[in-house]
N, C-alpha and C. Protein backbone atom coordinates (compact mmCIF):
# COMPACT_ATOMS: atom_id res chain seq x y z
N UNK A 1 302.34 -13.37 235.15
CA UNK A 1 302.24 -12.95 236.54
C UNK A 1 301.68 -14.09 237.37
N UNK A 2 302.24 -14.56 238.43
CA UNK A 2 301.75 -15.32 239.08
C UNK A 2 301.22 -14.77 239.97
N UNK A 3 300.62 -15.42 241.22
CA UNK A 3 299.81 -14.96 242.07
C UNK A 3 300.41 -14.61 243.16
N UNK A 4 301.21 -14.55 243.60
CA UNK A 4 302.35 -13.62 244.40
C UNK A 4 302.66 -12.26 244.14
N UNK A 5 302.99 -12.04 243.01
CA UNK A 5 303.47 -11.26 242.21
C UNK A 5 301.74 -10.47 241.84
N UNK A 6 300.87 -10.63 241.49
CA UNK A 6 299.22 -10.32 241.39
C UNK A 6 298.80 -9.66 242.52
N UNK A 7 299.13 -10.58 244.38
CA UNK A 7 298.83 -9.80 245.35
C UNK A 7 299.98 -8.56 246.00
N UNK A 8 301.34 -8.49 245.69
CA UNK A 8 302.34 -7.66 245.40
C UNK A 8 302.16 -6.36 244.57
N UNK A 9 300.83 -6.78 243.61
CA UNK A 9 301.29 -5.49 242.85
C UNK A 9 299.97 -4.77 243.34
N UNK A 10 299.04 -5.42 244.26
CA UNK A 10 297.66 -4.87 244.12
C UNK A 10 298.37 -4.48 245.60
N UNK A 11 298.42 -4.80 247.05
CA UNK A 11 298.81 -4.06 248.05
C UNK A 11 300.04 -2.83 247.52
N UNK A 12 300.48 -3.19 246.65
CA UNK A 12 301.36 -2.06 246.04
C UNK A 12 300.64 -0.80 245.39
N UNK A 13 299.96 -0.87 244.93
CA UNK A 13 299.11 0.20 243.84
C UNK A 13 298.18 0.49 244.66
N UNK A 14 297.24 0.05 245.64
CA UNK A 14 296.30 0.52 246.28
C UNK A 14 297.33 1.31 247.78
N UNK A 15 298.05 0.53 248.07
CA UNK A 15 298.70 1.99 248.96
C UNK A 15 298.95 0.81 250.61
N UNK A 16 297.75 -0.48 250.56
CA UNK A 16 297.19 -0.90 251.40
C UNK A 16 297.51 -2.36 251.63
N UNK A 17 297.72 -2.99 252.85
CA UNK A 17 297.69 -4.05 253.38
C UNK A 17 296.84 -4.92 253.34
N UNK A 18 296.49 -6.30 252.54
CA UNK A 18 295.01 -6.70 253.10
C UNK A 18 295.20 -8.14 253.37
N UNK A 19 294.37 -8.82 253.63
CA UNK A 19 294.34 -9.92 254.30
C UNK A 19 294.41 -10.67 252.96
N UNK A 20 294.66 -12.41 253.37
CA UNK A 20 295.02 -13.30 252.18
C UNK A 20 293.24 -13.65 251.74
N UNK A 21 292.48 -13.45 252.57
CA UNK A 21 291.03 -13.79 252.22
C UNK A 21 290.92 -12.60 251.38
N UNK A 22 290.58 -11.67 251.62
CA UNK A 22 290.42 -10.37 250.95
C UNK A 22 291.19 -10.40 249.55
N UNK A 23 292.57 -10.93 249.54
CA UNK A 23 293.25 -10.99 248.33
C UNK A 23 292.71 -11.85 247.70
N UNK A 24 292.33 -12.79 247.84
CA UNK A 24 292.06 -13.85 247.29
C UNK A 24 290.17 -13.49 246.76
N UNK A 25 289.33 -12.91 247.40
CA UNK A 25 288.24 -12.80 247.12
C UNK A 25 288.42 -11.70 245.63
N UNK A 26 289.25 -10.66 246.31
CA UNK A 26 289.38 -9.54 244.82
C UNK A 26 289.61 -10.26 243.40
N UNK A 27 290.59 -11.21 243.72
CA UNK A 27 290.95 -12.13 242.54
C UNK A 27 290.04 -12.78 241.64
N UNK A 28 289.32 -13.90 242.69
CA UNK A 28 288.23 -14.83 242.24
C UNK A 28 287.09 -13.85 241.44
N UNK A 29 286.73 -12.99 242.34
CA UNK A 29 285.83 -12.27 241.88
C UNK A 29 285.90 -11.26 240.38
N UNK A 30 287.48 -10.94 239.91
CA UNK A 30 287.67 -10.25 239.12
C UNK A 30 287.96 -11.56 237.79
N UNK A 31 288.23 -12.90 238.14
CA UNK A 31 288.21 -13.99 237.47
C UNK A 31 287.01 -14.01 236.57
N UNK A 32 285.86 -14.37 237.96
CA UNK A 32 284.64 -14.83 237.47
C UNK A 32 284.06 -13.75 236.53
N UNK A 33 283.71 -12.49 236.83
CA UNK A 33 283.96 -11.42 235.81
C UNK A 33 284.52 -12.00 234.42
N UNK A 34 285.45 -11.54 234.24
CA UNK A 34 286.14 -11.86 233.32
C UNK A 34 286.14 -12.84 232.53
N UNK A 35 285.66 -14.23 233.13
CA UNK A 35 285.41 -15.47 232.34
C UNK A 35 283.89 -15.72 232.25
N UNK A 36 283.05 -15.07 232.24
CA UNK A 36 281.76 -14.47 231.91
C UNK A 36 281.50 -13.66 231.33
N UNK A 37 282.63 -12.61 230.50
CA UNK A 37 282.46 -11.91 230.00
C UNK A 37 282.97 -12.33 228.30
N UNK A 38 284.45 -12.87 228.41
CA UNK A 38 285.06 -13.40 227.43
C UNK A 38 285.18 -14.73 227.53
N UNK A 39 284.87 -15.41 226.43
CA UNK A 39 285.14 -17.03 226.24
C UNK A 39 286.51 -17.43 225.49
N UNK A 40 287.38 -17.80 226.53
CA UNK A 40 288.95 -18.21 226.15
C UNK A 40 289.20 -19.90 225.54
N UNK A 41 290.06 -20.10 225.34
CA UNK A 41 290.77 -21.25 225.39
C UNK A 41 290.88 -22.21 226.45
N UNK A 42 291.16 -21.16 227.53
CA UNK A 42 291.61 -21.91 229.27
C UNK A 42 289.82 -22.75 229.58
N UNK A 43 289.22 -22.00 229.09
CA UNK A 43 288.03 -22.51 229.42
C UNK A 43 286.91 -23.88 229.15
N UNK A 44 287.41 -24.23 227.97
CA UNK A 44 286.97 -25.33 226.91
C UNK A 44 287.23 -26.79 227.34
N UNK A 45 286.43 -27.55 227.51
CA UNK A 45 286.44 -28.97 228.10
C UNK A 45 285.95 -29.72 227.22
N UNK A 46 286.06 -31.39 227.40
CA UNK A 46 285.57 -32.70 226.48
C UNK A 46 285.20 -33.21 227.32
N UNK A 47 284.14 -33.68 227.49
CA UNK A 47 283.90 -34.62 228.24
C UNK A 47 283.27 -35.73 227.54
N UNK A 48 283.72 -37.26 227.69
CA UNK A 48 282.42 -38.20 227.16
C UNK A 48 281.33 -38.71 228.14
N UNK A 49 280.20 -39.24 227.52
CA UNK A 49 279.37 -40.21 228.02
C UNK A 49 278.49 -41.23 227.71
N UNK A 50 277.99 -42.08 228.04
CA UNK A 50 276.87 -42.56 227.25
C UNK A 50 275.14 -42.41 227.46
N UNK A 51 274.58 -42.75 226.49
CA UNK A 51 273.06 -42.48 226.78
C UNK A 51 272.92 -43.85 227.55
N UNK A 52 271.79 -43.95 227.96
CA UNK A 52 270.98 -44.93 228.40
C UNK A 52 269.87 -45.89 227.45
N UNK A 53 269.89 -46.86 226.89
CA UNK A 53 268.88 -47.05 226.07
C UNK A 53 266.94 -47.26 226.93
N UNK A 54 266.68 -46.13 225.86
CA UNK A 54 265.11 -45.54 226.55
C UNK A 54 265.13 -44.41 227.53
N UNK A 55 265.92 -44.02 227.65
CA UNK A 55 266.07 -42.51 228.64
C UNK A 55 266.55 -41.50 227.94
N UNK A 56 265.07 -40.41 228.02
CA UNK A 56 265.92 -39.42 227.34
C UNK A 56 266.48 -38.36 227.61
N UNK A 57 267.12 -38.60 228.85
CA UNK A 57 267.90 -37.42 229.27
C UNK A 57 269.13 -38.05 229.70
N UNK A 58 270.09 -37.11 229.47
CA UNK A 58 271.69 -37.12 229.34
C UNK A 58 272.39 -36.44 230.67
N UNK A 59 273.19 -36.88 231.64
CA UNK A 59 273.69 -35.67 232.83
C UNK A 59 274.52 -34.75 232.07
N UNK A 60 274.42 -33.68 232.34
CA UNK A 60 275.69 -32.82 232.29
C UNK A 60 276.42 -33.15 233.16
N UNK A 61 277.96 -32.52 232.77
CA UNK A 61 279.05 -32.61 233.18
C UNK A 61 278.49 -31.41 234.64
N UNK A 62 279.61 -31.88 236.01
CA UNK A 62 279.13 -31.33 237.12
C UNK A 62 279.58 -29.72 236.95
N UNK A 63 280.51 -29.34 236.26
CA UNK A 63 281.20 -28.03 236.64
C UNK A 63 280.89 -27.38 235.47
N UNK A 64 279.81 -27.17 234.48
CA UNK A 64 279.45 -26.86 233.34
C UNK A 64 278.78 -25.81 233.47
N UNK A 65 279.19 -24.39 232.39
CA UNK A 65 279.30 -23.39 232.75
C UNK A 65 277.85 -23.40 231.45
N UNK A 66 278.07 -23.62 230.26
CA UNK A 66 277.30 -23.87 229.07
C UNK A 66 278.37 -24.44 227.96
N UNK A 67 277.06 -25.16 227.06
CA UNK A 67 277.85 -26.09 226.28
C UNK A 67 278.00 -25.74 224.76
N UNK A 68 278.94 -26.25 223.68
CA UNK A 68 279.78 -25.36 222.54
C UNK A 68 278.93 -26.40 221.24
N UNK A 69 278.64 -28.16 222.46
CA UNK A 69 278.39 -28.50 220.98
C UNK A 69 278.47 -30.25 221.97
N UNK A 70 277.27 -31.02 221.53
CA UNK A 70 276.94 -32.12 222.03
C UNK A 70 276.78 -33.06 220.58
N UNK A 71 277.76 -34.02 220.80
CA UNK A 71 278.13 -35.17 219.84
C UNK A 71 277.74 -36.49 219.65
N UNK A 72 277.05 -37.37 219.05
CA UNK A 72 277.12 -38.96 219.12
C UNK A 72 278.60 -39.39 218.32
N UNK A 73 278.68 -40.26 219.13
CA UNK A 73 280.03 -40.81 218.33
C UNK A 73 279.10 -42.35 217.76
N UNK A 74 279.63 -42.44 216.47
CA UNK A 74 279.02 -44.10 216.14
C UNK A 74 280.41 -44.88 216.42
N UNK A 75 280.03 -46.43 216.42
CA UNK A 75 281.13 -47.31 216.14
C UNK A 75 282.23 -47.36 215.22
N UNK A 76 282.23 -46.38 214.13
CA UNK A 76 283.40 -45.95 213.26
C UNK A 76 284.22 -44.83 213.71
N UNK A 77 283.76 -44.17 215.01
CA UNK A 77 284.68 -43.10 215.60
C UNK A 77 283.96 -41.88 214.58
N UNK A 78 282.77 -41.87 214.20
CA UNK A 78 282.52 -40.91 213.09
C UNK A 78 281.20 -39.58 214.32
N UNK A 79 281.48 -38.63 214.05
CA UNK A 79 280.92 -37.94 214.96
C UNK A 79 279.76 -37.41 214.52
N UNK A 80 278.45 -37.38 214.64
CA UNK A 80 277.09 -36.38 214.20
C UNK A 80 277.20 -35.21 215.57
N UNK A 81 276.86 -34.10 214.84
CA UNK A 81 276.29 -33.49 216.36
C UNK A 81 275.32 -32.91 216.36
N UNK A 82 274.82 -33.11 217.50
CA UNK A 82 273.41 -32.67 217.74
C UNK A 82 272.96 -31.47 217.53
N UNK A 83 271.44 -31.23 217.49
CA UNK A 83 271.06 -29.30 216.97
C UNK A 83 270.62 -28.94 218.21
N UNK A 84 270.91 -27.66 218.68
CA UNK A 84 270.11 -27.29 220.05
C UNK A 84 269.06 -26.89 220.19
N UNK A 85 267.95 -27.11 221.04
CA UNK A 85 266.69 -26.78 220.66
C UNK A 85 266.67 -26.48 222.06
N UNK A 86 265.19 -25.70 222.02
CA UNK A 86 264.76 -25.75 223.48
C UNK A 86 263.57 -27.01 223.57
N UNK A 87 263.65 -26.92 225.15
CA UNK A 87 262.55 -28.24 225.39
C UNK A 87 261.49 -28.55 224.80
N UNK A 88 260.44 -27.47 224.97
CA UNK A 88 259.46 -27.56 224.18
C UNK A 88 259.50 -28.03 222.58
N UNK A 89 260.33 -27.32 222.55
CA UNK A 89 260.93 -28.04 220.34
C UNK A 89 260.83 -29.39 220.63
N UNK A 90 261.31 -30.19 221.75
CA UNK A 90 261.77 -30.99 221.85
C UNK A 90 260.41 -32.05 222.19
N UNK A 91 259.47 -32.04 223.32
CA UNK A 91 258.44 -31.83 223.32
C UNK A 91 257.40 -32.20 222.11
N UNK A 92 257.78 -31.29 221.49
CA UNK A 92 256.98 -31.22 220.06
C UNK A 92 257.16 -32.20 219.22
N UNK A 93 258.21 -31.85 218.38
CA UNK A 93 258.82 -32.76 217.76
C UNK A 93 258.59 -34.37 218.06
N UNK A 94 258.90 -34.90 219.24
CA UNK A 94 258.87 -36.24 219.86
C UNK A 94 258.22 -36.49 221.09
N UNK A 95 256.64 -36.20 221.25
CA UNK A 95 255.99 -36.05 221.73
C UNK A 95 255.53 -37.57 222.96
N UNK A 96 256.05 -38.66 221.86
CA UNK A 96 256.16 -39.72 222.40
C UNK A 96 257.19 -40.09 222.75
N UNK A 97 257.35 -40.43 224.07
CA UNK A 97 258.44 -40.59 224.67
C UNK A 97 259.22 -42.18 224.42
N UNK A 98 258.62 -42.95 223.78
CA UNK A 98 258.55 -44.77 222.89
C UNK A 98 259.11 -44.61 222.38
N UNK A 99 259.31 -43.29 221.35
CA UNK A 99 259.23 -43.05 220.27
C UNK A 99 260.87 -42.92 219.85
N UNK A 100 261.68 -43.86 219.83
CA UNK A 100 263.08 -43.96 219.87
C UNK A 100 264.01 -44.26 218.57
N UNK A 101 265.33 -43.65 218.72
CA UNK A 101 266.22 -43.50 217.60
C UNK A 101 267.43 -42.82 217.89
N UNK A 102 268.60 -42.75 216.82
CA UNK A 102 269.48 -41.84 217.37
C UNK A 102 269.34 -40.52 217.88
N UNK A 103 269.80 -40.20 218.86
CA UNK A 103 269.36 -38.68 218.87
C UNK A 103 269.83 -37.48 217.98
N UNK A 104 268.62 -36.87 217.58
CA UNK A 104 269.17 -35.23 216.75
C UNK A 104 269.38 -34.32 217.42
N UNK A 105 268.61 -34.39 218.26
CA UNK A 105 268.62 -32.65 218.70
C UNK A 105 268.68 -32.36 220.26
N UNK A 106 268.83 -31.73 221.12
CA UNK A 106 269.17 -31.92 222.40
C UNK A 106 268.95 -30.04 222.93
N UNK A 107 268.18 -30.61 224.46
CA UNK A 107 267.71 -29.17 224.83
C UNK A 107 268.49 -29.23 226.38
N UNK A 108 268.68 -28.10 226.76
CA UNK A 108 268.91 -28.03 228.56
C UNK A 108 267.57 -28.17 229.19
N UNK A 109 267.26 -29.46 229.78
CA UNK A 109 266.32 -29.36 230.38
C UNK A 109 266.08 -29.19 231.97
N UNK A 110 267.50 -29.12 232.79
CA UNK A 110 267.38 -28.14 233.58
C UNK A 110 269.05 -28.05 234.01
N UNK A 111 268.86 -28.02 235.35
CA UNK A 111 270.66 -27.11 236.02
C UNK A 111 271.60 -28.59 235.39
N UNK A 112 270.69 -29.54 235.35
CA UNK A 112 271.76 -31.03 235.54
C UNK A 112 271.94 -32.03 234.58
N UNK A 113 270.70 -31.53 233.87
CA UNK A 113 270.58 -32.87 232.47
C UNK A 113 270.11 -31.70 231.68
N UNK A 114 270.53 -32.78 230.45
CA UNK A 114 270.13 -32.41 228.81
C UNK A 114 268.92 -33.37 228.55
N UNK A 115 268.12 -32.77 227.59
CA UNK A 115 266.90 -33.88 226.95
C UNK A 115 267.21 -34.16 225.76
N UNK A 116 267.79 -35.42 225.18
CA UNK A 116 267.72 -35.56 223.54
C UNK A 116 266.19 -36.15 223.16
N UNK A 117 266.33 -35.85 221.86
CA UNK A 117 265.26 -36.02 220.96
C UNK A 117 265.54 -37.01 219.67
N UNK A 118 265.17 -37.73 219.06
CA UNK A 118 264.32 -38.73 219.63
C UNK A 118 265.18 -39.88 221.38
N UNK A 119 263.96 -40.24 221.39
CA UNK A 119 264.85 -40.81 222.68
C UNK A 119 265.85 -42.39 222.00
N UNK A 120 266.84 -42.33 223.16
CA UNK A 120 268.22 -43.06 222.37
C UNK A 120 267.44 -44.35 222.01
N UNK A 121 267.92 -45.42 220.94
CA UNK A 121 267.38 -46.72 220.81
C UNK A 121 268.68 -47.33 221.29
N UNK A 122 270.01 -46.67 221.78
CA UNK A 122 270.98 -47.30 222.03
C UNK A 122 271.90 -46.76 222.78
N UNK A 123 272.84 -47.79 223.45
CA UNK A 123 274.07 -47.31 224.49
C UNK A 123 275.01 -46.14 223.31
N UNK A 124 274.69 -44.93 223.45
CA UNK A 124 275.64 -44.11 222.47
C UNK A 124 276.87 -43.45 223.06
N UNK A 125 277.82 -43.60 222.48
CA UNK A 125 278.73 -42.70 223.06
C UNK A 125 278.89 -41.28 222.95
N UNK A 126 278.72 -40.34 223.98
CA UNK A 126 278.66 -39.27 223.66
C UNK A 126 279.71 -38.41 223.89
N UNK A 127 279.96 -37.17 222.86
CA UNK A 127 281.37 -35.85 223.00
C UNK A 127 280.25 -34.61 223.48
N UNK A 128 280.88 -34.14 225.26
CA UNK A 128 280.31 -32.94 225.23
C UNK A 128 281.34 -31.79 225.33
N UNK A 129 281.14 -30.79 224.54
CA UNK A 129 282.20 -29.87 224.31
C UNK A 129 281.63 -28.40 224.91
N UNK A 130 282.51 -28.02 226.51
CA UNK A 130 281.44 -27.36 227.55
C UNK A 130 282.60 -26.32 227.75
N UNK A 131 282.25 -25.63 228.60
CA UNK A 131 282.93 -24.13 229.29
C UNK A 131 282.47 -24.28 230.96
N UNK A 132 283.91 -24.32 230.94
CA UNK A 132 284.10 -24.55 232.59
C UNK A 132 284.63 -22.89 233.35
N UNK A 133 284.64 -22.54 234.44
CA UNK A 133 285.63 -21.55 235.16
C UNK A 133 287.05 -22.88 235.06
N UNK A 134 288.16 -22.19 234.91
CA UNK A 134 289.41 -22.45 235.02
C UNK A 134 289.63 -22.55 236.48
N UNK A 135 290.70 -23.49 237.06
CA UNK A 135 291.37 -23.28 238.01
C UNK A 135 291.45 -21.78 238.50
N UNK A 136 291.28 -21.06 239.71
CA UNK A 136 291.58 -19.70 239.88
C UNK A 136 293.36 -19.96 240.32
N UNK A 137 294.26 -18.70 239.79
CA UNK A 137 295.06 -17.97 239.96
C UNK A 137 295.37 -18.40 241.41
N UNK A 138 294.18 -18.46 242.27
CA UNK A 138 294.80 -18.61 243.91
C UNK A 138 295.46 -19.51 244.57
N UNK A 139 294.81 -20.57 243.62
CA UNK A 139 295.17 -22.25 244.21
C UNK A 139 296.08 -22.74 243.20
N UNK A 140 295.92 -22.15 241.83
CA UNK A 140 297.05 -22.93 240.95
C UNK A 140 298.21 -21.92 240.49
N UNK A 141 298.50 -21.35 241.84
CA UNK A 141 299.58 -20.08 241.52
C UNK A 141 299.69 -19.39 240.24
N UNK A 142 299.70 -19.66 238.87
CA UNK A 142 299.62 -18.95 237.76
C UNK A 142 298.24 -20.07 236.62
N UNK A 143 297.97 -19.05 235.80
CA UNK A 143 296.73 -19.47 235.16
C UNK A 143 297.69 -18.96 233.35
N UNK A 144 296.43 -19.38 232.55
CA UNK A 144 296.77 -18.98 231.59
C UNK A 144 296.37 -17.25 231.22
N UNK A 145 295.71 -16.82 231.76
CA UNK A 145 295.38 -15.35 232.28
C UNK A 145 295.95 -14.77 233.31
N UNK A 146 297.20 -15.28 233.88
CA UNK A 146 297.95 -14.69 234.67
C UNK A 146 299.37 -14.32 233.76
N UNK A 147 299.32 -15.46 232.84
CA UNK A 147 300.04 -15.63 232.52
C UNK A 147 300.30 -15.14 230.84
N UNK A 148 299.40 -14.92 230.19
CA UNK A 148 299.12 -14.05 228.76
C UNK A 148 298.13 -13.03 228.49
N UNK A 149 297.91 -12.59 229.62
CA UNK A 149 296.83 -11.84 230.13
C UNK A 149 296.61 -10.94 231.27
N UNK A 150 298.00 -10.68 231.90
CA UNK A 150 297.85 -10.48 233.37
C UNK A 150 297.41 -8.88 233.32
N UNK A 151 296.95 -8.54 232.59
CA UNK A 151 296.66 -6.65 232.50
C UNK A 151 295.22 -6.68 233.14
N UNK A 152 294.30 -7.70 232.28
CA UNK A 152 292.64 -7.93 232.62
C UNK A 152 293.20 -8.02 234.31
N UNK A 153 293.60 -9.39 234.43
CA UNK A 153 293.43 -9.57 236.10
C UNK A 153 293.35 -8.99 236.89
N UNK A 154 294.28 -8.31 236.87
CA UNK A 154 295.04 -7.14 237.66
C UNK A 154 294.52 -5.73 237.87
N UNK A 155 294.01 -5.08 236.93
CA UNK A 155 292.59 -4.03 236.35
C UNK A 155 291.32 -4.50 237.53
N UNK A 156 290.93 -5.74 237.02
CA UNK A 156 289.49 -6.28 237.33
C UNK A 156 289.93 -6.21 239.20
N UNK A 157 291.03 -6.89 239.98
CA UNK A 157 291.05 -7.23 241.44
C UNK A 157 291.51 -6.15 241.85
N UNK A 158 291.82 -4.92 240.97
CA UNK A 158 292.14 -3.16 241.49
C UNK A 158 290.56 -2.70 241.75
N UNK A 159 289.93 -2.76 240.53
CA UNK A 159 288.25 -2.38 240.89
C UNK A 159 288.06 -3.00 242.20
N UNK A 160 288.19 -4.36 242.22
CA UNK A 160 287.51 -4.78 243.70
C UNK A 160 288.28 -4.17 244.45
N UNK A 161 289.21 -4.54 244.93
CA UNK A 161 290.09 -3.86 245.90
C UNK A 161 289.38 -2.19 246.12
N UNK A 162 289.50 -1.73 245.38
CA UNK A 162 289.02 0.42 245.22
C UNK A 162 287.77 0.50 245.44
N UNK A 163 286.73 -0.61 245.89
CA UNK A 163 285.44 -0.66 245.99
C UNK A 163 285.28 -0.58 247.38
N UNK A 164 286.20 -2.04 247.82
CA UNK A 164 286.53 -2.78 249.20
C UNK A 164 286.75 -1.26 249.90
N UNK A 165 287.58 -0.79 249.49
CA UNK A 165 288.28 0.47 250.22
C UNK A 165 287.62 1.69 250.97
N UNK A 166 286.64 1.64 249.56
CA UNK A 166 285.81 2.82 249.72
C UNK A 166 286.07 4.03 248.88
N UNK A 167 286.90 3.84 248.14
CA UNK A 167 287.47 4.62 247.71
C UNK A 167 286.66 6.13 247.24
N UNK A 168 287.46 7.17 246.39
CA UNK A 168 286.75 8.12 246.29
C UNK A 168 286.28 7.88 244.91
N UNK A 169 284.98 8.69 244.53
CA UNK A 169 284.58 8.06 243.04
C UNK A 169 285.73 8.47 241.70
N UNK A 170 286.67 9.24 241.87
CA UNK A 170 287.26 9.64 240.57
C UNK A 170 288.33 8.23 240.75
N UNK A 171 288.58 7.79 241.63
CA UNK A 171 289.66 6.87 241.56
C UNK A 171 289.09 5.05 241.49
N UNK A 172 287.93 5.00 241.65
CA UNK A 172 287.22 4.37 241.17
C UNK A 172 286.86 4.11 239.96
N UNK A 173 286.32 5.45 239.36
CA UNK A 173 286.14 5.53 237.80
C UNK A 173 287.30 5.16 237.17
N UNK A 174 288.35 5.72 237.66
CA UNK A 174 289.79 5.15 237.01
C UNK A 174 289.84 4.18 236.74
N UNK A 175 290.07 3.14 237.87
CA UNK A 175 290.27 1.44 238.03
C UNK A 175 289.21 1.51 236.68
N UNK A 176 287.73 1.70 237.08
CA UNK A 176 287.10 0.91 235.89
C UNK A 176 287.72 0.93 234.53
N UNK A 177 287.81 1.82 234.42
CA UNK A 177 288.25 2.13 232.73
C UNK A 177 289.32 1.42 232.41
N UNK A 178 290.48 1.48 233.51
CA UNK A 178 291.63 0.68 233.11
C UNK A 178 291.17 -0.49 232.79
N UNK A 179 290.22 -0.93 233.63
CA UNK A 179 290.02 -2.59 233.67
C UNK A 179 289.10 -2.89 232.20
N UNK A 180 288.46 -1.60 231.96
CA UNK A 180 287.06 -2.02 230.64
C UNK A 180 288.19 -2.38 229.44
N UNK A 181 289.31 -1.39 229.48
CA UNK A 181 290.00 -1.37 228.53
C UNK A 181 290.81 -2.39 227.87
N UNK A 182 291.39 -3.04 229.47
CA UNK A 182 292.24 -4.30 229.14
C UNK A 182 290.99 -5.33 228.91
N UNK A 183 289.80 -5.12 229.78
CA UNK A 183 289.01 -6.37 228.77
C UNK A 183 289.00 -6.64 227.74
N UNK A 184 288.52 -4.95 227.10
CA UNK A 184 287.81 -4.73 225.71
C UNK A 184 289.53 -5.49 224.65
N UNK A 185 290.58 -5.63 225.16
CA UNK A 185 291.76 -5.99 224.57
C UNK A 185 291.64 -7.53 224.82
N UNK A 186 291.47 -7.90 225.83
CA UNK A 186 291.05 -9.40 225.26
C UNK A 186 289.94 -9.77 224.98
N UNK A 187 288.92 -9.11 224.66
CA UNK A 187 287.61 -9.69 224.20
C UNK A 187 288.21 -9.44 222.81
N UNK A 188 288.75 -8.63 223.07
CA UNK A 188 289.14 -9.17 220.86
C UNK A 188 289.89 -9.98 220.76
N UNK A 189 290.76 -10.33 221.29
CA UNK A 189 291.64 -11.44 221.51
C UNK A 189 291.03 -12.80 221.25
N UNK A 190 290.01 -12.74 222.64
CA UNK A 190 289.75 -14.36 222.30
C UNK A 190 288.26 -14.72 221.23
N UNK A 191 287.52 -12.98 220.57
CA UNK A 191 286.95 -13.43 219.75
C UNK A 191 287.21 -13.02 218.66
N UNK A 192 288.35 -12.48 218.55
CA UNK A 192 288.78 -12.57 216.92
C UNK A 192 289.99 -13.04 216.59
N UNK A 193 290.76 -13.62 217.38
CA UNK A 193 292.41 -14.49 217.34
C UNK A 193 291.72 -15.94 217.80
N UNK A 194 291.53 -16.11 218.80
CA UNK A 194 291.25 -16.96 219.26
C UNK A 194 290.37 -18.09 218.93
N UNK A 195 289.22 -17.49 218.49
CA UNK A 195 287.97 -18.35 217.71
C UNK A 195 287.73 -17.50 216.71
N UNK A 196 288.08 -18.22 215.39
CA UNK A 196 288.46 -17.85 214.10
C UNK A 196 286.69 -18.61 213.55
N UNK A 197 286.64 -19.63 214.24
CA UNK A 197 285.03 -20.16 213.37
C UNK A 197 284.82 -21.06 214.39
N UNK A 198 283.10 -21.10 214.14
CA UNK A 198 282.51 -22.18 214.91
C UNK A 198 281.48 -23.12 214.22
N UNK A 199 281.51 -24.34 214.55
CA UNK A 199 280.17 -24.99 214.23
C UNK A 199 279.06 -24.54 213.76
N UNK A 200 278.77 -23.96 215.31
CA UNK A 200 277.01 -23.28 214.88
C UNK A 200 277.56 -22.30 215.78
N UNK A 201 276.43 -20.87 215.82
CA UNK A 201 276.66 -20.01 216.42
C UNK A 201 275.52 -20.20 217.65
């Protein structure tokens, strides 16, 4: 389903006319839902970088939702990856901030950077493996959830829409359920087809 065809079927089923803002907000909003609820494929990013030698904090990537798994790459292309800790572990552990080496372990230390532990002794190359929001449906006319998935979408921007409206509560309750249902169909999807195993949990 593309997104033509998405705002076609929702002024269709709700009965009602609505504006392209309004269409477009039901959408985004039934997106973000949805990709907060289930962790897909569409979602999964690489990003590299390097450390700084003597700094021990790393930027995150700008559009980073949370991360799957933070990597050193050595000069053989051979990958370690880091353990996640929280700060304080981190803190602890390497209390001295001198106190330098490859990094093990790596905490969120706030909205924008990571803290590794020990701090780098070198320019490292780093793999960060993150969860982004996808392109929305609005701007990139079809998504991969428009497109192998279009039941969730469509469910989730009916709730908004039947909210927007005012609707009455039995027809409300409806939308929800439709929409819990097609979730609850891809939350198994993308956690039991989809991601078969992980690293670490």
């Amino acid at each position: 389903m593309n997104y033509t065809e998405l705002t076609t079927n929702i002024e269709d089923i709700c009965e009602q006319t609505f504006t392209a803002d309004q269409l477009a907000m039901f959408t985004k909003q039934a997106e973000q839902t949805i990709y907060t609820t289930v962790d897909l494929p569409a979602m999964r990013i690489n990003q590299t970088g390097t450390t700084t030698i003597n700094n021990k904090y790393l930027t995150m990537p700008s559009n980073m939702l949370y991360v799957y798994s933070v990597a050193v790459i050595d000069g053989a292309s051979s990958y370690t990856y880091l353990i996640n800790k929280d700060v304080s572990f981190i803190r602890e552990a390497y209390p001295v901030s001198a106190t330098t080496g490859m990094p093990v372990h790596y905490g969120i230390f706030g909205e924008t950077t990571f803290i590794l532990g020990p701090t780098p002794d070198a320019s490292y190359n780093m793999e960060i493996h993150f969860a982004e929001y996808p392109e929305s449906i609005v701007t990139a006319s079809t998504t991969w959830l428009g497109t192998e998935f279009d039941s969730a979408l469509l469910n989730g921007a009916l709730v908004e829409a039947i909210r927007f409206q005012k609707g009455e509560g039995d027809m409300v309750q409806m939308y929800q359920k439709l929409y819990i249902d097609s979730l609850t169909l891809l939350k198994n999807l993308g956690a039991g087809h989809l991601e078969t195993d992980t690293y670490r949990s």
